[in-house]
C-alpha atoms as a PDB file:
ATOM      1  CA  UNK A   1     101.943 107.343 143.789  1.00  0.00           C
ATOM      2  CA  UNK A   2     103.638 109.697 141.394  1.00  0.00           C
ATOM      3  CA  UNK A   3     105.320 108.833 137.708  1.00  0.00           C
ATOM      4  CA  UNK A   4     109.017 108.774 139.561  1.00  0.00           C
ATOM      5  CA  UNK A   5     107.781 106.036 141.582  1.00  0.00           C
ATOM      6  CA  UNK A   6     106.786 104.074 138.967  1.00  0.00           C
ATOM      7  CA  UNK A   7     109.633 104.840 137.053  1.00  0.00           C
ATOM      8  CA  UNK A   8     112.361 103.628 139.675  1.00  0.00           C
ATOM      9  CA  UNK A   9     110.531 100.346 140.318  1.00  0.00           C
ATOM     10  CA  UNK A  10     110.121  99.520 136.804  1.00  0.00           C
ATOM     11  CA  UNK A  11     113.919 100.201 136.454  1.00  0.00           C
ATOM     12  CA  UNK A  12     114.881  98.014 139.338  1.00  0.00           C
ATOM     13  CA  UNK A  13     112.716  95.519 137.739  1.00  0.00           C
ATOM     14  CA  UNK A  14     113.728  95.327 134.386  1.00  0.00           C
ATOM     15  CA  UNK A  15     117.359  95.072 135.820  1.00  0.00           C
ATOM     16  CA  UNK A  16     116.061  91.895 137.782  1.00  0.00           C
ATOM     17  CA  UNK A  17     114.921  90.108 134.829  1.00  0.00           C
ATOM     18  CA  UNK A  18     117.928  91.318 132.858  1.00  0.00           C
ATOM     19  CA  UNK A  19     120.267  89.400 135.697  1.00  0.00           C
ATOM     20  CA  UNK A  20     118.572  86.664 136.580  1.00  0.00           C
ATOM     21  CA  UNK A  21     116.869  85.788 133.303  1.00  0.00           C
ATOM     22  CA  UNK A  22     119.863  83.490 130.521  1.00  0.00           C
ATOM     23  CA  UNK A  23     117.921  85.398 127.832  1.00  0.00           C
ATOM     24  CA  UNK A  24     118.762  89.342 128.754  1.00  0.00           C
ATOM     25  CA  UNK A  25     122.338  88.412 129.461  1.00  0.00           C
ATOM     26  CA  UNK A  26     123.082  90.749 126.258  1.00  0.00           C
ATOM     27  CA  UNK A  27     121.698  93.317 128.278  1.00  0.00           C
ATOM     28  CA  UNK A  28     122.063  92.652 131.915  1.00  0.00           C
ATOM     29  CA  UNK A  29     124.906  95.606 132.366  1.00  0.00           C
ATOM     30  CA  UNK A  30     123.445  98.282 130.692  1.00  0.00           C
ATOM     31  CA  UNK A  31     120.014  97.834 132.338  1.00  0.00           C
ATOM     32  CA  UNK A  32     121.757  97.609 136.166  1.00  0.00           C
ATOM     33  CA  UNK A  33     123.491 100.834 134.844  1.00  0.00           C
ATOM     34  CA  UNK A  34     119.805 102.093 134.067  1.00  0.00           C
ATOM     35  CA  UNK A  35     118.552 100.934 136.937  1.00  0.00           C
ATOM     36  CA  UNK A  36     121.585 102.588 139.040  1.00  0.00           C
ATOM     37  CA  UNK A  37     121.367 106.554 137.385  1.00  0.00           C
ATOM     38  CA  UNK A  38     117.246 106.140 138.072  1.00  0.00           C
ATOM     39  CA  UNK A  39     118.539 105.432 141.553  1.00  0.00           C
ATOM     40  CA  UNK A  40     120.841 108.145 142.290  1.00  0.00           C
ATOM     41  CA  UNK A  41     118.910 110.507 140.355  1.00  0.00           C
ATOM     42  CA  UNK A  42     115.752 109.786 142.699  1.00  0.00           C
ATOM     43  CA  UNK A  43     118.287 110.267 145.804  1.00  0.00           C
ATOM     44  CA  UNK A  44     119.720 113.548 144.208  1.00  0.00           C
ATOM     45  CA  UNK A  45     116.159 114.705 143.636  1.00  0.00           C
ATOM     46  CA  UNK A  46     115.583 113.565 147.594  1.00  0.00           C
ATOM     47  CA  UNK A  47     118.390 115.795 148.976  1.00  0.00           C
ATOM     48  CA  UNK A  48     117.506 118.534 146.971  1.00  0.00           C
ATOM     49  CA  UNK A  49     113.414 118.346 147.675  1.00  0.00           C
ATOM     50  CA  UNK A  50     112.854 117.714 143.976  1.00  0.00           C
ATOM     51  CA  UNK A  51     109.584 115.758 144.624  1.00  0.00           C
ATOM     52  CA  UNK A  52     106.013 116.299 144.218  1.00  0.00           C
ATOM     53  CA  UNK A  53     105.325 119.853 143.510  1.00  0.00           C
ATOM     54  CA  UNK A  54     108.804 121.075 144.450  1.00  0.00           C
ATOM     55  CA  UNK A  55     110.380 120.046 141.569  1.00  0.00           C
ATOM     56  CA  UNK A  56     111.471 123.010 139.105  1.00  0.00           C
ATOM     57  CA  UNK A  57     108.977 123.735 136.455  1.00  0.00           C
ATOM     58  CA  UNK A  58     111.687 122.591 133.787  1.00  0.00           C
ATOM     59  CA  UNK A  59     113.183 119.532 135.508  1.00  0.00           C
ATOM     60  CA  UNK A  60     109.012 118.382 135.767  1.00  0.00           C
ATOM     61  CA  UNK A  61     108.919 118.628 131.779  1.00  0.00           C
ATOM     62  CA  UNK A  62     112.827 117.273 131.075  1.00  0.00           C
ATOM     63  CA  UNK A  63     112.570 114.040 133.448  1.00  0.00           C
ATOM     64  CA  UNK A  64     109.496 112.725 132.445  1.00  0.00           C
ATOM     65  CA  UNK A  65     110.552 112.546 128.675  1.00  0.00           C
ATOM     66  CA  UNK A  66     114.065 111.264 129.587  1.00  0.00           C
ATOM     67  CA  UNK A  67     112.741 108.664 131.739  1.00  0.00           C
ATOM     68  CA  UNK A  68     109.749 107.195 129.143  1.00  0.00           C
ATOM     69  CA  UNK A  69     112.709 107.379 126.225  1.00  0.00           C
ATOM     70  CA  UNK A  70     115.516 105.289 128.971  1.00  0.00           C
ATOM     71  CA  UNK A  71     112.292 103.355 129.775  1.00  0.00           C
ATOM     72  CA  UNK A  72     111.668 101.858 125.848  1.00  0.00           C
ATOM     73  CA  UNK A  73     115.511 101.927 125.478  1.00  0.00           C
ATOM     74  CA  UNK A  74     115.655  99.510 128.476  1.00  0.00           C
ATOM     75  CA  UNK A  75     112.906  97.632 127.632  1.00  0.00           C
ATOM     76  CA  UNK A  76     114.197  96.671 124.426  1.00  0.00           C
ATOM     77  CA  UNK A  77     116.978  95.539 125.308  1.00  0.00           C
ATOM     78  CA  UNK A  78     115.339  91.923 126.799  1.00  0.00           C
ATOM     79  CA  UNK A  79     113.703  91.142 123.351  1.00  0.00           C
ATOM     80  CA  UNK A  80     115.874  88.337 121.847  1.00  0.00           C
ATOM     81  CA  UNK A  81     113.443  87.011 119.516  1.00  0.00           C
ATOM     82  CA  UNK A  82     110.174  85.947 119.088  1.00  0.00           C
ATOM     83  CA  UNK A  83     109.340  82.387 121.693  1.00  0.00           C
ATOM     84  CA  UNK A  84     109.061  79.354 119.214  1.00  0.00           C
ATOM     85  CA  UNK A  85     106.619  77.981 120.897  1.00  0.00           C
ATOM     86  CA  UNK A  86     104.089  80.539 121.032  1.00  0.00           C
ATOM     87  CA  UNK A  87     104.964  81.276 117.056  1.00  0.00           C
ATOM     88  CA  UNK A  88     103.578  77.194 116.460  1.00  0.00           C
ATOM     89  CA  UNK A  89     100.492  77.588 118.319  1.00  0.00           C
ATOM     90  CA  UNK A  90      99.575  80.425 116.443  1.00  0.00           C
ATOM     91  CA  UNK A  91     100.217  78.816 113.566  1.00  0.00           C
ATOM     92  CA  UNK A  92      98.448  75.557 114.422  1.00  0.00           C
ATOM     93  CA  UNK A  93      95.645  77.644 115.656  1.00  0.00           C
ATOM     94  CA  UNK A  94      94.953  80.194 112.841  1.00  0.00           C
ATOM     95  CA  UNK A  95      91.777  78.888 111.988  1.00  0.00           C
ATOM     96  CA  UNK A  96      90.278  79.511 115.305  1.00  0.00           C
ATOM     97  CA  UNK A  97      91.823  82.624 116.434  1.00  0.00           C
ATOM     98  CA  UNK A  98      90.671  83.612 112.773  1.00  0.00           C
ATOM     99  CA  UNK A  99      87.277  82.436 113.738  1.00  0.00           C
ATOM    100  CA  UNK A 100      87.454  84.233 117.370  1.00  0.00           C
ATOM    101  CA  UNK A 101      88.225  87.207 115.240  1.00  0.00           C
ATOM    102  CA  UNK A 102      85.171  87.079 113.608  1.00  0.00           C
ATOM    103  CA  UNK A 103      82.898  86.604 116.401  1.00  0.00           C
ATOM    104  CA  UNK A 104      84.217  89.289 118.404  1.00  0.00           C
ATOM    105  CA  UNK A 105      84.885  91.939 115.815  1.00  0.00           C
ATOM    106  CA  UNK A 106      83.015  90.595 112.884  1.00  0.00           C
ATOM    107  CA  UNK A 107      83.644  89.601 109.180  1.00  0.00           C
ATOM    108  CA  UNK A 108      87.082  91.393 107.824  1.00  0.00           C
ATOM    109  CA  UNK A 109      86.311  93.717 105.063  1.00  0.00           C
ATOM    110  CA  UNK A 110      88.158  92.820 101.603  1.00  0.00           C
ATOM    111  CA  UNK A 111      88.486  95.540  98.622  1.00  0.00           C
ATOM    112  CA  UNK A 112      87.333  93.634  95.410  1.00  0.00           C
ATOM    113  CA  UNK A 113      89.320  94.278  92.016  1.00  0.00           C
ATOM    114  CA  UNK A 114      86.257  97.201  91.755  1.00  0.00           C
ATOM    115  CA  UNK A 115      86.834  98.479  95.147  1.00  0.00           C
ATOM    116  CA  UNK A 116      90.890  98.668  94.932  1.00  0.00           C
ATOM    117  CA  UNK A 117      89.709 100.506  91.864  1.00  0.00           C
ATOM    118  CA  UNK A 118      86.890 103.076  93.428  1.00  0.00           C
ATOM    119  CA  UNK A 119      89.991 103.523  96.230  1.00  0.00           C
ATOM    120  CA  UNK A 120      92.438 104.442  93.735  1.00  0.00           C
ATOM    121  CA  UNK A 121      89.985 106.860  91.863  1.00  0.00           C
ATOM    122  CA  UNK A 122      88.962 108.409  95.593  1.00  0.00           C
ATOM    123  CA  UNK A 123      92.429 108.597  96.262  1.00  0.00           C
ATOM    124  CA  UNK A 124      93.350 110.894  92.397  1.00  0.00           C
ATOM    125  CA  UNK A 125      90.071 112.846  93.645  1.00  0.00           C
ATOM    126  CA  UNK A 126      91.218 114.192  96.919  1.00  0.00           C
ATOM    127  CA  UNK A 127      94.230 115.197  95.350  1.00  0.00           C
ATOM    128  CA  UNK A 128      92.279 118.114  92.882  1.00  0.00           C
ATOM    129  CA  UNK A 129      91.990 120.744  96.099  1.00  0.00           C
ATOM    130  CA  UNK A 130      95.589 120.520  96.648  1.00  0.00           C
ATOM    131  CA  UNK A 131      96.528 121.321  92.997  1.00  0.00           C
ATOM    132  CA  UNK A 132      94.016 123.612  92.644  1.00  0.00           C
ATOM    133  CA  UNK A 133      95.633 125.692  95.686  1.00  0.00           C
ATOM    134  CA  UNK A 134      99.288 124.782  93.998  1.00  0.00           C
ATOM    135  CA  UNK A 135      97.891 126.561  90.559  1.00  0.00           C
ATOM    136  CA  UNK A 136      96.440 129.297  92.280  1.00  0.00           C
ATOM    137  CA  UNK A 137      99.854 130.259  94.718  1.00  0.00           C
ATOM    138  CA  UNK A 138     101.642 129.630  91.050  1.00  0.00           C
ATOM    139  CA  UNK A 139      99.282 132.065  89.074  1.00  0.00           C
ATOM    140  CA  UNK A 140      98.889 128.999  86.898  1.00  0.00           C
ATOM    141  CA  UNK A 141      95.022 128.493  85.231  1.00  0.00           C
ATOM    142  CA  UNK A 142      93.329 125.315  85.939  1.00  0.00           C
ATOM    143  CA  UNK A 143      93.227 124.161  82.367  1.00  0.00           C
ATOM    144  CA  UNK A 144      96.478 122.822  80.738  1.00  0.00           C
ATOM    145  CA  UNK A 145      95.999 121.189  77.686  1.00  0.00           C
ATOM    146  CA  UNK A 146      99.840 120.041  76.651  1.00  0.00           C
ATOM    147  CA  UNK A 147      99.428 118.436  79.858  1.00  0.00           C
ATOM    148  CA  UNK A 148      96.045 116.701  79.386  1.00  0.00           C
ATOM    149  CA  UNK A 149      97.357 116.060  76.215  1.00  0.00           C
ATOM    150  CA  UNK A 150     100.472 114.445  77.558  1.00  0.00           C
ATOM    151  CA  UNK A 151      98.258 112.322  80.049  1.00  0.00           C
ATOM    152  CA  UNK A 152      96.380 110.956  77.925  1.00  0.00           C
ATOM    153  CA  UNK A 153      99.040 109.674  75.132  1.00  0.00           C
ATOM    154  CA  UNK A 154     100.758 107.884  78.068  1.00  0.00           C
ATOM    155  CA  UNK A 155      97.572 106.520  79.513  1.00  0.00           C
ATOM    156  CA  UNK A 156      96.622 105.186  75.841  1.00  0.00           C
ATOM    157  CA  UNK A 157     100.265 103.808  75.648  1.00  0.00           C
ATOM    158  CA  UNK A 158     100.193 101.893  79.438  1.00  0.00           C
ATOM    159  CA  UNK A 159      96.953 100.742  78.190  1.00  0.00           C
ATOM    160  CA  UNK A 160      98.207  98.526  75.494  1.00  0.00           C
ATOM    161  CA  UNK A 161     100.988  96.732  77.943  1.00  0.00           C
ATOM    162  CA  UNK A 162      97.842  95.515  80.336  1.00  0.00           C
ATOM    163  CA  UNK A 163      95.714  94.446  77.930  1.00  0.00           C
ATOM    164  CA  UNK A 164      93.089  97.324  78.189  1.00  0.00           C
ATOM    165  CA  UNK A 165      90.967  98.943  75.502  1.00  0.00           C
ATOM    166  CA  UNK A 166      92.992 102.307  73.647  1.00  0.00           C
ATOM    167  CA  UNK A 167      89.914 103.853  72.701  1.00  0.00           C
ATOM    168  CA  UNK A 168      88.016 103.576  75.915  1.00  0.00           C
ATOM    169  CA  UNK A 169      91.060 104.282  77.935  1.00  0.00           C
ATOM    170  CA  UNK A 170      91.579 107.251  76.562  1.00  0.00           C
ATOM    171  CA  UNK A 171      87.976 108.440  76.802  1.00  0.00           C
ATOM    172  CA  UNK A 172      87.993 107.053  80.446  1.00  0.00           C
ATOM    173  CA  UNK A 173      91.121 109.103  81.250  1.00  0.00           C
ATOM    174  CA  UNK A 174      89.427 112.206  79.319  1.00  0.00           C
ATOM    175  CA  UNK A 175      86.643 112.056  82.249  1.00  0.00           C
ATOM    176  CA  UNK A 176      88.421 111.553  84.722  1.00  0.00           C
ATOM    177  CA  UNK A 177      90.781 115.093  83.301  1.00  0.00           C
ATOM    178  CA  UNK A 178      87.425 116.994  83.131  1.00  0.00           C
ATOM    179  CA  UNK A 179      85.772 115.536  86.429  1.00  0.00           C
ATOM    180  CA  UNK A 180      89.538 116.642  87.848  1.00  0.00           C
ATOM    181  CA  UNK A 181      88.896 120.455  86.727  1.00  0.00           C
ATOM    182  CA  UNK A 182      85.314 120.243  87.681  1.00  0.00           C
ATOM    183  CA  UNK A 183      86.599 119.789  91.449  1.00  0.00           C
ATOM    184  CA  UNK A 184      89.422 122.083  91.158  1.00  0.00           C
ATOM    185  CA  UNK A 185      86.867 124.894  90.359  1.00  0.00           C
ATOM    186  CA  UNK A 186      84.541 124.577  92.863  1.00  0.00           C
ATOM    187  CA  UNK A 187      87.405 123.095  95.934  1.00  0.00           C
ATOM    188  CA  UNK A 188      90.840 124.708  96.887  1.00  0.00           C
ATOM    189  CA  UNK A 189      93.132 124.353  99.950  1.00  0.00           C
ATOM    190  CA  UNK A 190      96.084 126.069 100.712  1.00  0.00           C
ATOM    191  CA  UNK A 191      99.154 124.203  98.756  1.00  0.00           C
ATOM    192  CA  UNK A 192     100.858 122.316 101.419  1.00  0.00           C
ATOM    193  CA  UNK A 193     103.056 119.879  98.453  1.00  0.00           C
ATOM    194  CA  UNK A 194     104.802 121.333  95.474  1.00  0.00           C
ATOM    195  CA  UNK A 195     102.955 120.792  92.770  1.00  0.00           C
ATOM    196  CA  UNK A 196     105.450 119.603  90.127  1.00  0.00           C
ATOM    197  CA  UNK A 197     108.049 117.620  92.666  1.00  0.00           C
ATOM    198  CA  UNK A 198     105.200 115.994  94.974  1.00  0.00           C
ATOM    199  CA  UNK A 199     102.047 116.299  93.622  1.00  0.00           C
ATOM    200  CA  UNK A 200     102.146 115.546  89.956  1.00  0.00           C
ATOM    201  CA  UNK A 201     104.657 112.665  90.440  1.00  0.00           C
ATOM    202  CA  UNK A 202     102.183 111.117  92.939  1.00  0.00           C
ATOM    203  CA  UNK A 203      99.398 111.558  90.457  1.00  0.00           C
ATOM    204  CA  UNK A 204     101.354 109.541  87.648  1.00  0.00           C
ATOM    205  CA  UNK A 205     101.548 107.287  90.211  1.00  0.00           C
ATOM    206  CA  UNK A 206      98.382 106.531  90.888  1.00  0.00           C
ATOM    207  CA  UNK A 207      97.246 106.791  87.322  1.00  0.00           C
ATOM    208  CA  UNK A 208      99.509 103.796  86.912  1.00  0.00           C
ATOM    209  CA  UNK A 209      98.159 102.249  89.718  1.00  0.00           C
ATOM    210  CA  UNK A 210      94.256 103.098  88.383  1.00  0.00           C
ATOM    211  CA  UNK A 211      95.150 100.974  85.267  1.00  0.00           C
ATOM    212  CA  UNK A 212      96.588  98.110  86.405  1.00  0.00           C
ATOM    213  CA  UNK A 213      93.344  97.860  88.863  1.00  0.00           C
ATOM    214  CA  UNK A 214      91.173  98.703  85.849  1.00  0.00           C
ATOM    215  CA  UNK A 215      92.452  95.670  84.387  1.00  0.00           C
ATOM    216  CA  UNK A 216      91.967  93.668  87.408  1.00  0.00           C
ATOM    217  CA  UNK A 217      88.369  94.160  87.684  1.00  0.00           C
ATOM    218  CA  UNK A 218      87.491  93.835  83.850  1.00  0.00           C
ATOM    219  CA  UNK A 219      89.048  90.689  83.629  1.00  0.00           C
ATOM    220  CA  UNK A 220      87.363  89.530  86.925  1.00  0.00           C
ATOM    221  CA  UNK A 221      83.965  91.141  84.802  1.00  0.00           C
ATOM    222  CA  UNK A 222      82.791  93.712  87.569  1.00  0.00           C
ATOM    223  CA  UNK A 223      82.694  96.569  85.245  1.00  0.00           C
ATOM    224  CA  UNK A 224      79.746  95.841  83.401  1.00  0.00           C
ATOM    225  CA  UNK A 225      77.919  95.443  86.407  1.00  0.00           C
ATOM    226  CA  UNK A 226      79.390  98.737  87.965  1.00  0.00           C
ATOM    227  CA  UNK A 227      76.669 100.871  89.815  1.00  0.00           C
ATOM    228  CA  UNK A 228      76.442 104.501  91.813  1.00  0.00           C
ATOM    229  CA  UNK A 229      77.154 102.351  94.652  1.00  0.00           C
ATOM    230  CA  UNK A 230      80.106 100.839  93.849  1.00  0.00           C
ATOM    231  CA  UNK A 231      81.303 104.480  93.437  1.00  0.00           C
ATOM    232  CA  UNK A 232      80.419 106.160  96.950  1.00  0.00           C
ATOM    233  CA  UNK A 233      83.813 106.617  97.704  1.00  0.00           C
ATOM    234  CA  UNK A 234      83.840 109.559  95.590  1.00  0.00           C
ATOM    235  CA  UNK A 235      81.024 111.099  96.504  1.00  0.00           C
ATOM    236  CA  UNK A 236      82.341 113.743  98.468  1.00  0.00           C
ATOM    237  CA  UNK A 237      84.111 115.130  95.364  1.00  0.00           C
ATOM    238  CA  UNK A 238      81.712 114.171  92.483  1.00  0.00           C
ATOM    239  CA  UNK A 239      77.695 114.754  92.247  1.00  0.00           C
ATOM    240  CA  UNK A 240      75.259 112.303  91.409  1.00  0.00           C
ATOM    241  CA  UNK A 241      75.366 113.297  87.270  1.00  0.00           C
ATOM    242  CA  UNK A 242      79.162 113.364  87.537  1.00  0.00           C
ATOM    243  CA  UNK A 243      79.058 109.939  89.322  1.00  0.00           C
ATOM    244  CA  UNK A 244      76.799 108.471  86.493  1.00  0.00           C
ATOM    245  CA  UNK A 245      79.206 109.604  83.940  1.00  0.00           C
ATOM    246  CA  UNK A 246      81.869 107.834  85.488  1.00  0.00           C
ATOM    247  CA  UNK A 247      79.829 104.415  85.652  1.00  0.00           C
ATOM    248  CA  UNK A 248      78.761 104.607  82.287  1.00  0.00           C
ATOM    249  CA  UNK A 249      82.433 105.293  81.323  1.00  0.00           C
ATOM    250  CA  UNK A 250      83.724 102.241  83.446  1.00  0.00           C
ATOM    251  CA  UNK A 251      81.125 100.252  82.161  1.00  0.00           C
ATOM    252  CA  UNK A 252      82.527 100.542  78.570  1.00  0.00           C
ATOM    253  CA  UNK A 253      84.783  98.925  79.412  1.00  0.00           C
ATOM    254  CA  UNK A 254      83.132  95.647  79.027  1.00  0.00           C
ATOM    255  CA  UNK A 255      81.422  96.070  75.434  1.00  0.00           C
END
């Protein structure tokens, strides 16, 4: 059976449902007017011997692409909304489809406040290769201290409005600056972002982000207890020593 076969009988039958069904009335013309070009198009393609192997090479890449596009188009056009019904079982029965979840695919994975936190730090990390390429293609040096500089003063000042230490804050955000160079010098990929309208903005971003899930997980107390393990996430940018400098940082957190 070949894809034009399929095509013209899934046609006919959405324009079927669409007439005899109350619910596709909204679309009951359009899809017998669907159904009706995939009709005379398959008879056009008859008269001509368009079929199998002697269709033209271009009409056997064209049709296929029109016909899956007309075929979602069509398609949509029967959803009204979703059945009531079905919506208040699922809700009756979330606890067991929950626990057939389980069984079958095992126990969901949650991030805890340290884990959001790990993410967000993996997350800055495999950002360095990208702005090490950026400096590079911009003759720019990997240090720049106005900009550390500037980093830090505003991570000191968003520090204060969610309740977190200056002083370690700002020693916390110093690491994380030299870890950053540490990776820039030793990774580098071709700059695919600009560095000052894509990059850097999405780095202040998450350096927001890192903060307000610092917070999170010191006031839920999982940074004293933070270990080498909790901070896999990073390990394909940071070694072992650098790792252990950012748990003992993270961990001063809670003094």
């Amino acid at each position: 059976m070949h894809w034009y076969s399929v095509a013209l009988a899934y046609a006919s039958y959405l324009a079927v449902v669409g007439w005899l069904r109350p619910a596709g009335a909204r679309g009951r013309w359009p899809l017998l007017l669907g159904a009706a070009v995939a009709w005379i198009g398959f008879g056009v393609a008859t008269l001509r011997g368009w079929r199998g192997e002697a269709m033209p090479p271009w009409l056997a890449i064209v049709a296929p692409a029109l016909v899956l596009l007309a075929g979602y188009w069509m398609s949509g056009l029967l959803f009204v909304r979703p059945d009531p019904r079905i919506e208040g079982w699922l809700r009756a029965n979330s606890a067991r489809i929950q626990s057939a979840q389980q069984r079958w695919f095992g126990e969901q994975l949650r991030l805890d406040a340290l884990g959001h936190l790990t993410d967000m730090l993996a997350r800055r990390m495999a950002f360095m290769p990208l702005v090490a390429g950026a400096k590079a293609k911009l003759g720019m040096p990997i240090e720049d201290l106005p900009r550390e500089q500037l980093v830090l003063d505003s991570a000191a000042a968003s520090a204060r409005k969610v309740g977190l230490p200056e002083a370690a804050t700002r020693a916390f955000f110093g690491l994380q600056i030299e870890l950053s160079k540490a990776v820039q010098r030793r990774s580098s990929e071709p700059p695919t972002l600009d560095l000052a309208q894509q990059i850097r903005p999405a780095l202040n971003e998450l350096g927001d982000r890192i903060l307000a899930a610092m917070a999170e997980a010191r006031s839920a107390g999982q940074l004293a207890n933070c270990s080498l393990a909790d901070l896999d996430l990073l390990s394909p940018w940071l070694n072992e020593g650098e790792l252990q400098q950012l748990r003992d940082s993270l961990r001063a957190f809670s003094r």
